[in-house]
N, C-alpha and C. Protein backbone atom coordinates (compact mmCIF):
# COMPACT_ATOMS: atom_id res chain seq x y z
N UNK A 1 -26.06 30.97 -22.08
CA UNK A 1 -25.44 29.96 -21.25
C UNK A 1 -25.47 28.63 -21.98
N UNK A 2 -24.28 27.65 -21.42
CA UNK A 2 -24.20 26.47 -22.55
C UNK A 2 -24.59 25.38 -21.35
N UNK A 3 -26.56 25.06 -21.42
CA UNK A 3 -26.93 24.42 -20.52
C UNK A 3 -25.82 23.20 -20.59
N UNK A 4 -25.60 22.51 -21.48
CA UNK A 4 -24.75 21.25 -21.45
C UNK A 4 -23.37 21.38 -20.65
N UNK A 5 -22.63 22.41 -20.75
CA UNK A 5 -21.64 22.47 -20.29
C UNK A 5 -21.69 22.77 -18.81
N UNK A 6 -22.87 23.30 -18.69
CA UNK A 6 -22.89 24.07 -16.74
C UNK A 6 -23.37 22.42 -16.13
N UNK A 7 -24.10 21.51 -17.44
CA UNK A 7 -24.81 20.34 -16.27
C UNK A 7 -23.99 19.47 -16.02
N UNK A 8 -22.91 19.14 -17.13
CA UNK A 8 -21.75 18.41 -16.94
C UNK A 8 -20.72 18.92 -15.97
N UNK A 9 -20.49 20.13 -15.61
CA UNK A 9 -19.66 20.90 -14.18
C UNK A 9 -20.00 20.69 -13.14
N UNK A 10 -21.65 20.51 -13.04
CA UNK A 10 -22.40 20.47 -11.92
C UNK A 10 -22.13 18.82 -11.75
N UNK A 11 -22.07 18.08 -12.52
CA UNK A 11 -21.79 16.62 -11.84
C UNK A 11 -20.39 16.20 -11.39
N UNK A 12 -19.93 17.39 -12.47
CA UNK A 12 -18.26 16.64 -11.44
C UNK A 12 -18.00 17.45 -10.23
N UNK A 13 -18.73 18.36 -9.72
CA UNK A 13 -19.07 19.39 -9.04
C UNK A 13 -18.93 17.98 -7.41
N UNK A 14 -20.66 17.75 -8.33
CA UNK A 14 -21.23 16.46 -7.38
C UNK A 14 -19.84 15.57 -7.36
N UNK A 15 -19.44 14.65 -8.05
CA UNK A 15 -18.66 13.47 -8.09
C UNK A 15 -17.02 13.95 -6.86
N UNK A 16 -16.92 15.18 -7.34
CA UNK A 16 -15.92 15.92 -5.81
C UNK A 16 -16.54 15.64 -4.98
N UNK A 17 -18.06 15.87 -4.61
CA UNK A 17 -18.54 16.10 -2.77
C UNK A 17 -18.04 14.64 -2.77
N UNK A 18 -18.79 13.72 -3.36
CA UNK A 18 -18.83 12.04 -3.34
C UNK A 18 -17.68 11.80 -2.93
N UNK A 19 -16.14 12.01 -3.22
CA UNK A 19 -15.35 11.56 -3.18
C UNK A 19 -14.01 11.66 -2.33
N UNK A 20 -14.23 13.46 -2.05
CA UNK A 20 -12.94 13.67 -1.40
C UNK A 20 -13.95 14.68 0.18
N UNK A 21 -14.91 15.09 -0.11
CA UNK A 21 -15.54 16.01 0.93
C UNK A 21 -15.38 15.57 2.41
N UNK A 22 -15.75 14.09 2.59
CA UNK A 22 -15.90 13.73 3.66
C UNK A 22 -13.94 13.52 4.10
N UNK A 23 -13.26 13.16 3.62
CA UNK A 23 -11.82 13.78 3.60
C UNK A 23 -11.49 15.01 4.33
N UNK A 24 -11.50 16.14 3.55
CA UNK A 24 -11.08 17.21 4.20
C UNK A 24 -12.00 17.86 4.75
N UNK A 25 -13.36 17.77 5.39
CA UNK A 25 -14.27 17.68 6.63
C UNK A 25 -13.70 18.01 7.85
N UNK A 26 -13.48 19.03 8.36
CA UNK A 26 -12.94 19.13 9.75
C UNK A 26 -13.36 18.27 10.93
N UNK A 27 -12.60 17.50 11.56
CA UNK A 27 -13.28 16.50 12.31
C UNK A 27 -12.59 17.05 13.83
N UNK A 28 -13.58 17.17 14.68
CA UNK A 28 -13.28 17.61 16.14
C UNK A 28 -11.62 16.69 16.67
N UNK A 29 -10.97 17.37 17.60
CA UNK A 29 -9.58 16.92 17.82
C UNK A 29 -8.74 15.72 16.41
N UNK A 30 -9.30 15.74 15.60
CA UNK A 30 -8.38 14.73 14.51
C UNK A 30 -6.84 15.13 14.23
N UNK A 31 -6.82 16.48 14.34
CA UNK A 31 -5.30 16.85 13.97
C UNK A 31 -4.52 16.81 15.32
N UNK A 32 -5.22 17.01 16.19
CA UNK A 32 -4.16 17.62 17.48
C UNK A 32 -3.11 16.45 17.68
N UNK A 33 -3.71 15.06 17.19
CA UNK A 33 -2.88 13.70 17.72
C UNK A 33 -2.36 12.88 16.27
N UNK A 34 -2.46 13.60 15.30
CA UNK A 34 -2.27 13.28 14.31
C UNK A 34 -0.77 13.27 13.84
N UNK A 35 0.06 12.03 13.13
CA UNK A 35 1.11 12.04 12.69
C UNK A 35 1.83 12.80 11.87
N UNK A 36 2.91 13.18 11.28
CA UNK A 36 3.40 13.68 10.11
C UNK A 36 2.62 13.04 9.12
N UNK A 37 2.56 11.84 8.69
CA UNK A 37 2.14 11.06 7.97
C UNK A 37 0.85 11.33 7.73
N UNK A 38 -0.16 11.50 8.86
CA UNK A 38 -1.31 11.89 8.25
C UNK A 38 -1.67 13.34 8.42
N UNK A 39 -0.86 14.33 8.73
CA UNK A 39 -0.92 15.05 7.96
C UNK A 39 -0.38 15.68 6.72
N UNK A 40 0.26 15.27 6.70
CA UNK A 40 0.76 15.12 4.85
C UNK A 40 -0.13 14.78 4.32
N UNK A 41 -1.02 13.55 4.20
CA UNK A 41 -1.81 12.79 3.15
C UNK A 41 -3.53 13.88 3.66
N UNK A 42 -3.73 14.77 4.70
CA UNK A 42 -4.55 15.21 4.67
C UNK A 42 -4.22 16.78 3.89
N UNK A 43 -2.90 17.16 3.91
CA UNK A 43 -2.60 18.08 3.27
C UNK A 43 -2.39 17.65 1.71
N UNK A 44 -2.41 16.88 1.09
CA UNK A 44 -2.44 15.90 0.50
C UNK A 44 -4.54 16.25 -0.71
N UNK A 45 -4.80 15.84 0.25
CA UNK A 45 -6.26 15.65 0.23
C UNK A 45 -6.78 16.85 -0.28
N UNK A 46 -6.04 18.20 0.82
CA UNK A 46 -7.12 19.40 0.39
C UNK A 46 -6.30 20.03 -0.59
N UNK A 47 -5.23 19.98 -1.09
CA UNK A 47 -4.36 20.08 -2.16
C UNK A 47 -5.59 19.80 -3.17
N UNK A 48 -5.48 18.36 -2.86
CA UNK A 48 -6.00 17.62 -4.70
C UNK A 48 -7.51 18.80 -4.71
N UNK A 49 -8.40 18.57 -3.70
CA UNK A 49 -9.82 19.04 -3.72
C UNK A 49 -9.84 20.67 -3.95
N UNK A 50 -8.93 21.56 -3.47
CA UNK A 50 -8.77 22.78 -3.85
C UNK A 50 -8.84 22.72 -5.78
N UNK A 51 -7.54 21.91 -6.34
CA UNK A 51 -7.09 22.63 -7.27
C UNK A 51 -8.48 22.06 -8.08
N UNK A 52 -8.75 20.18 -7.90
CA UNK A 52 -10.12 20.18 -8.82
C UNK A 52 -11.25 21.38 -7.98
N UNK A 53 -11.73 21.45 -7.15
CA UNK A 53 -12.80 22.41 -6.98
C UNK A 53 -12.54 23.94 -8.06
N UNK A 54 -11.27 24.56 -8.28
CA UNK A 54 -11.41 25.86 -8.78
C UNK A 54 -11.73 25.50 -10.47
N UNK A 55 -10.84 24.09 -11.54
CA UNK A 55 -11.31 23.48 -12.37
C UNK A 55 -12.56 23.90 -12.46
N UNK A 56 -13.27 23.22 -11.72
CA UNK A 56 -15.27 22.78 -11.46
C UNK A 56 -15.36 24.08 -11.58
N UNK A 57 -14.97 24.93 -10.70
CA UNK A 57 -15.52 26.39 -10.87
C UNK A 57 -15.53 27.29 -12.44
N UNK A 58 -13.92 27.25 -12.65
CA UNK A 58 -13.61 27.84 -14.11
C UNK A 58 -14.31 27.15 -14.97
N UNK A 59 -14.82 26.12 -15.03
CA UNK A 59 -16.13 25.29 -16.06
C UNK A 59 -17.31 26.13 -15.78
N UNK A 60 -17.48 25.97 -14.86
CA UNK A 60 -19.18 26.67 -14.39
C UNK A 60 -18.38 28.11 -15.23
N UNK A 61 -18.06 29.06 -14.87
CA UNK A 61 -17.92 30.18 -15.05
C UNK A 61 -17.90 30.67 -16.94
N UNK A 62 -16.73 28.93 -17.46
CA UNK A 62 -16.97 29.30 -18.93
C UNK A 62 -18.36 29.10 -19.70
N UNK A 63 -19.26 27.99 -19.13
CA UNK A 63 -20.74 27.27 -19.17
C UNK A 63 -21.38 28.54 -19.21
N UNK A 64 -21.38 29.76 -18.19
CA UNK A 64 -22.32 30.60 -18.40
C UNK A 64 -22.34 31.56 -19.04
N UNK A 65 -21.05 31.69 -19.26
CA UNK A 65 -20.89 33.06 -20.39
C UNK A 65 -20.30 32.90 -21.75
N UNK A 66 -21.01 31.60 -21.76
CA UNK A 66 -20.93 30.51 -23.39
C UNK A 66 -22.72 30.61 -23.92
N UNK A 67 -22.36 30.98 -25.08
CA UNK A 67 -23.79 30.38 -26.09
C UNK A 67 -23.63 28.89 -26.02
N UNK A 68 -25.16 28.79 -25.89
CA UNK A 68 -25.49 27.47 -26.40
C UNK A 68 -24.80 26.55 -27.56
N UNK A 69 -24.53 25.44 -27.73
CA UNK A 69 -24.48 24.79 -28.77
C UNK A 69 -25.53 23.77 -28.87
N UNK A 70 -25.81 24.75 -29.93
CA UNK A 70 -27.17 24.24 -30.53
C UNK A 70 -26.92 23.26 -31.98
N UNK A 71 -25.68 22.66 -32.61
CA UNK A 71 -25.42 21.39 -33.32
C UNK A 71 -25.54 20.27 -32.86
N UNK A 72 -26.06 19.18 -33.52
CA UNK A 72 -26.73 18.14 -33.35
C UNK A 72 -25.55 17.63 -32.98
C-alpha cells in the first residue's frame, strides 16, 4: 500500500465532508416547498459531491493496491 497516497485521499476525503456534506444532508420537509431553482442548485450539489466522492474513492482504491514509494 502507498501510505502517502491513501493519506492524501483520506484528506480530500475529509476536505468533501467540510465542504459540500452539510449541502446534500437530507433536511426534514426542505424539498417539499422548494423552488425549481433550488432544486437545481441542490441537484447541482449532489452532482458535484457524487462525481468528487467516487475520484476520492478510485484514489483510495489505487493507494492500496500500490507499492510504496520509497524515493526520497
Amino acid at each position: 500500500m502507498d501510505a502517502k497516497r491513501f493519506k492524501e485521499a483520506y484528506e480530500k476525503l475529509q476536505s468533501l465532508d467540510d465542504r459540500l456534506t452539510y449541502k446534500v444532508r437530507p433536511r426534514s420537509g426542505s424539498l417539499s416547498h422548494a423552488t425549481i431553482e433550488q432544486l437545481e442548485e441542490r441537484h447541482r450539489d449532489l452532482a458535484n459531491y457524487t462525481v468528487e466522492l467516487k475520484e476520492i474513492l478510485e484514489e483510495l482504491f489505487l493507494a492500496i493496491g500500490s507499492k510504496s514509494d520509497s524515493s526520497p
